[in-house]
C-alpha atoms as a PDB file:
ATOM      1  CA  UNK A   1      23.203   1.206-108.489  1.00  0.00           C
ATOM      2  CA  UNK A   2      22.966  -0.623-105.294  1.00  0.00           C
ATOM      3  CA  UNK A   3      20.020   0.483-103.011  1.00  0.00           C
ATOM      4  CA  UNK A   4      21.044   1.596 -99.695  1.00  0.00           C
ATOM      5  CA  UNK A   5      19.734   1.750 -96.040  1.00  0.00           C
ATOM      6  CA  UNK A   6      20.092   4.456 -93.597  1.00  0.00           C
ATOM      7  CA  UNK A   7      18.954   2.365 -90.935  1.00  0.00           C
ATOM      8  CA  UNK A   8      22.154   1.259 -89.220  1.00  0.00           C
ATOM      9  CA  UNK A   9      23.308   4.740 -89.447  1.00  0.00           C
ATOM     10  CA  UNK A  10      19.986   6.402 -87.902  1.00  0.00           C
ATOM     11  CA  UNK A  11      20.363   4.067 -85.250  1.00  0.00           C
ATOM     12  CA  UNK A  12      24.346   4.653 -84.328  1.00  0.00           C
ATOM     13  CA  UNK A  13      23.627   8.244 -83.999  1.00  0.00           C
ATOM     14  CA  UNK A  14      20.847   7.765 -81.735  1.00  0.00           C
ATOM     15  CA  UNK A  15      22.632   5.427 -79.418  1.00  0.00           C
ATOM     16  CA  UNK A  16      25.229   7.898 -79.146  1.00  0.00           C
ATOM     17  CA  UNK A  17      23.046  10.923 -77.979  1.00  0.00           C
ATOM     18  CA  UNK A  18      20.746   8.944 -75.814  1.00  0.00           C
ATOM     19  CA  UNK A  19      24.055   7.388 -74.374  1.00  0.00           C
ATOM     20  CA  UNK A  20      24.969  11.162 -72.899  1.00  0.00           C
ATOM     21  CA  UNK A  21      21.652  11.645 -71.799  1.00  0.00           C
ATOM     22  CA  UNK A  22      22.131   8.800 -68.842  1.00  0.00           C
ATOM     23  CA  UNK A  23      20.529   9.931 -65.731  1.00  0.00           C
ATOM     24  CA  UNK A  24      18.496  12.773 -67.332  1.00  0.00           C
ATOM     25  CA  UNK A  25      15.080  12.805 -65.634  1.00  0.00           C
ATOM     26  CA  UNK A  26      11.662  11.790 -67.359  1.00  0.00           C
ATOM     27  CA  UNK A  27      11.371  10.949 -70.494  1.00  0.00           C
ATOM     28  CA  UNK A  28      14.634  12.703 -71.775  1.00  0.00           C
ATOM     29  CA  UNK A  29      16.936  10.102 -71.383  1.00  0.00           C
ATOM     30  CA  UNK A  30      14.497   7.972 -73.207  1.00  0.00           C
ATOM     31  CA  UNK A  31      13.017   9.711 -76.209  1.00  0.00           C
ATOM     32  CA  UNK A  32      15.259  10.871 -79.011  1.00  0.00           C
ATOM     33  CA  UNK A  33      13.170  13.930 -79.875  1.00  0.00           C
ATOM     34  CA  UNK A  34      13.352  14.762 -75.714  1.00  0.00           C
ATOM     35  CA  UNK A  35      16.837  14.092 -75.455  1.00  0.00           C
ATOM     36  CA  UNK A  36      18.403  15.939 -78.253  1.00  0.00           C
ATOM     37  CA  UNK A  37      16.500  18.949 -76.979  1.00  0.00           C
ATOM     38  CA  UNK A  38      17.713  18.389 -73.301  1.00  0.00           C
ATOM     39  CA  UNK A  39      21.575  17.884 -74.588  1.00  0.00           C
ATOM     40  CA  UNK A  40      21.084  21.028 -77.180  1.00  0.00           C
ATOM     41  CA  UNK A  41      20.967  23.071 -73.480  1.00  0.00           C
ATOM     42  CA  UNK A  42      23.318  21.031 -71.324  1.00  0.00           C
ATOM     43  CA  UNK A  43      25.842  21.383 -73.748  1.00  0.00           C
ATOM     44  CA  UNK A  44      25.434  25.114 -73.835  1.00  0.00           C
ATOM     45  CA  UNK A  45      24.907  25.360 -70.233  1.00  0.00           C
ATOM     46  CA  UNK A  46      28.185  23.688 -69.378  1.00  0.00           C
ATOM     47  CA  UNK A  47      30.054  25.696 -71.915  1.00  0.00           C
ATOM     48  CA  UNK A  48      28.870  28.391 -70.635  1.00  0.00           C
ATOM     49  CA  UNK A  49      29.341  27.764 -66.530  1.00  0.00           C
ATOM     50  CA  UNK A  50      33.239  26.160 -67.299  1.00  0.00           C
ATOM     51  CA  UNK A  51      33.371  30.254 -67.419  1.00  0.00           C
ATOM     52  CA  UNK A  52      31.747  30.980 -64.895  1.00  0.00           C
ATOM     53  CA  UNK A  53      33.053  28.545 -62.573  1.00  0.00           C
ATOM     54  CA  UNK A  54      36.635  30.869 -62.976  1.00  0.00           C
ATOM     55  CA  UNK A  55      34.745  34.267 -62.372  1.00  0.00           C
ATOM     56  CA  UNK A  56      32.943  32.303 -59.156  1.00  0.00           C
ATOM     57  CA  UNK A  57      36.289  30.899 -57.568  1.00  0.00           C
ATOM     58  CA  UNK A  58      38.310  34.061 -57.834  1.00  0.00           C
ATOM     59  CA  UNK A  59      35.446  35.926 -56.275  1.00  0.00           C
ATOM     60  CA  UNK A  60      35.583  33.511 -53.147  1.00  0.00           C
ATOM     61  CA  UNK A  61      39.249  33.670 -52.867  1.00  0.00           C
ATOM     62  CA  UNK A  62      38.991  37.314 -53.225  1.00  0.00           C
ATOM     63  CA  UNK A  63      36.170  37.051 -50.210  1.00  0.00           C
ATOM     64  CA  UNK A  64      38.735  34.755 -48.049  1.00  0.00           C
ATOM     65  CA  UNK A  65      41.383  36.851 -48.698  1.00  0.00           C
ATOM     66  CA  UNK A  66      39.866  39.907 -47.374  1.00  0.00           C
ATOM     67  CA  UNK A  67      38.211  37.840 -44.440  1.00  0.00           C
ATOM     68  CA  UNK A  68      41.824  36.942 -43.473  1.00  0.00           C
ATOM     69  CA  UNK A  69      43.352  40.829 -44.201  1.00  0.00           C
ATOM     70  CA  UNK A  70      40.729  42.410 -41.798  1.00  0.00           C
ATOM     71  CA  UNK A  71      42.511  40.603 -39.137  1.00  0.00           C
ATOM     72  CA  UNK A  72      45.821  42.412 -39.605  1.00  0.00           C
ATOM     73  CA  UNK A  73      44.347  45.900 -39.812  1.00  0.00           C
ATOM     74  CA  UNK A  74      45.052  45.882 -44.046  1.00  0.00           C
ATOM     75  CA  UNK A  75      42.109  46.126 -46.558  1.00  0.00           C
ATOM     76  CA  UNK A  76      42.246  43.352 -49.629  1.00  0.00           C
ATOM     77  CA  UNK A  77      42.631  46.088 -52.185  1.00  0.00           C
ATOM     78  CA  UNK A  78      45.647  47.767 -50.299  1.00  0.00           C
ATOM     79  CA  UNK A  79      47.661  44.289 -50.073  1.00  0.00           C
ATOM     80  CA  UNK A  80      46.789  43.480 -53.542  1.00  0.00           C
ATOM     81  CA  UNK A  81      48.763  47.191 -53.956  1.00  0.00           C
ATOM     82  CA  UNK A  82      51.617  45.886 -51.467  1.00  0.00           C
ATOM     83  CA  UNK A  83      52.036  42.740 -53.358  1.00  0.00           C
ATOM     84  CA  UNK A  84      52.564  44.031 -56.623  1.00  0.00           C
ATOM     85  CA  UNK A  85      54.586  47.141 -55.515  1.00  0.00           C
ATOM     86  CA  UNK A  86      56.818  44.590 -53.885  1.00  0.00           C
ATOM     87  CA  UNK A  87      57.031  41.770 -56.799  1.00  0.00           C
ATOM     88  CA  UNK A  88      55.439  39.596 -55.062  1.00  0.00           C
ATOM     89  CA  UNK A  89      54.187  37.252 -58.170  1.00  0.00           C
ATOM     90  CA  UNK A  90      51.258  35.343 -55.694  1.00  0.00           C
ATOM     91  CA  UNK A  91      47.640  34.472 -57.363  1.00  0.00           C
ATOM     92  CA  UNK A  92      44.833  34.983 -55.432  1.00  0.00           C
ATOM     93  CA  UNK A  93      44.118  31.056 -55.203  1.00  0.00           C
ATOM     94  CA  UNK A  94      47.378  30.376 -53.352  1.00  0.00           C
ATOM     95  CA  UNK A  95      46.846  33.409 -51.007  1.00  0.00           C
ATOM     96  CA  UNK A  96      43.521  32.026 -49.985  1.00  0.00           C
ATOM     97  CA  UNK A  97      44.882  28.592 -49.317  1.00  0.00           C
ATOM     98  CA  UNK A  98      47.700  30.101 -47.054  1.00  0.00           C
ATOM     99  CA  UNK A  99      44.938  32.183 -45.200  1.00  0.00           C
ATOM    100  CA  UNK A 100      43.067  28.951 -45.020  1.00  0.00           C
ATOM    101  CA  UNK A 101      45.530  26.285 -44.333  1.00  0.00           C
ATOM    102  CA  UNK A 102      48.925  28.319 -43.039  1.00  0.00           C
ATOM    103  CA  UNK A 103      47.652  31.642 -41.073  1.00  0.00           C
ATOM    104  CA  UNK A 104      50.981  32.426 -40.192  1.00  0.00           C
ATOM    105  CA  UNK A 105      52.751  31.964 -43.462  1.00  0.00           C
ATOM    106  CA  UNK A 106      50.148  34.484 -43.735  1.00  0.00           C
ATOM    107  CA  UNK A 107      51.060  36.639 -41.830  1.00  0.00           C
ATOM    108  CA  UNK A 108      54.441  36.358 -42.552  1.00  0.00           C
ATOM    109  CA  UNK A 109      53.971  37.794 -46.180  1.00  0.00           C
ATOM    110  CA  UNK A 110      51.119  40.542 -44.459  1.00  0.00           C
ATOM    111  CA  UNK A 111      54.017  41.700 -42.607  1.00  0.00           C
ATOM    112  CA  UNK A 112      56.761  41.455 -45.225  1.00  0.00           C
ATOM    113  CA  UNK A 113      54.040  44.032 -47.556  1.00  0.00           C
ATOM    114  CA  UNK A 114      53.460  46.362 -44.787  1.00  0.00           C
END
């Protein structure tokens, strides 16, 4: 049977893991051993945050929403209750943009809940 040698192999699978490790500080975008540690907990890490990047977001629209509430006398749990007594199918993302961008489409919808 023909001999064969990992070599090429060994070395493909290193390129490719010290190719994701560009612009890693130190020595772990250099050394293998280094590297495959660092990726081992970026990859978790950023598995991980992709979650709680959502759970972040919806708390600062939640924040902006309120922020823009107070100013028509309405707390941001009693709207939430206005919107969805009313049908009012509007995510929390979109409300905070219109608070943001278009206070008095707004205040429209504040005053359509009321």
């Amino acid at each position: 049977m023909a001999r064969v040698k990992r070599g090429k192999m060994a070395h493909k699978r290193r390129k490719y893991l010290l190719s994701h490790v560009k612009g890693f500080r130190w020595g772990r975008k250099a050394k293998y051993r280094l590297a495959k540690d660092a990726l081992l907990h970026a990859w978790t890490y950023s598995f991980r945050d992709r979650r709680t990047k959502k759970r972040n977001f919806r708390r600062l629209w939640q924040q902006q929403i309120g922020a823009a509430c107070k100013q028509f006398g309405i707390s941001y749990s009693k709207l939430v209750h206005y919107l969805k007594r009313n049908k009012i199918e509007l995510d929390r993302k979109i409300l905070a943009t219109l608070a943001q961008s278009h206070p008095e489409i707004f205040k429209k919808i504040v005053e359509k809940v009321k």
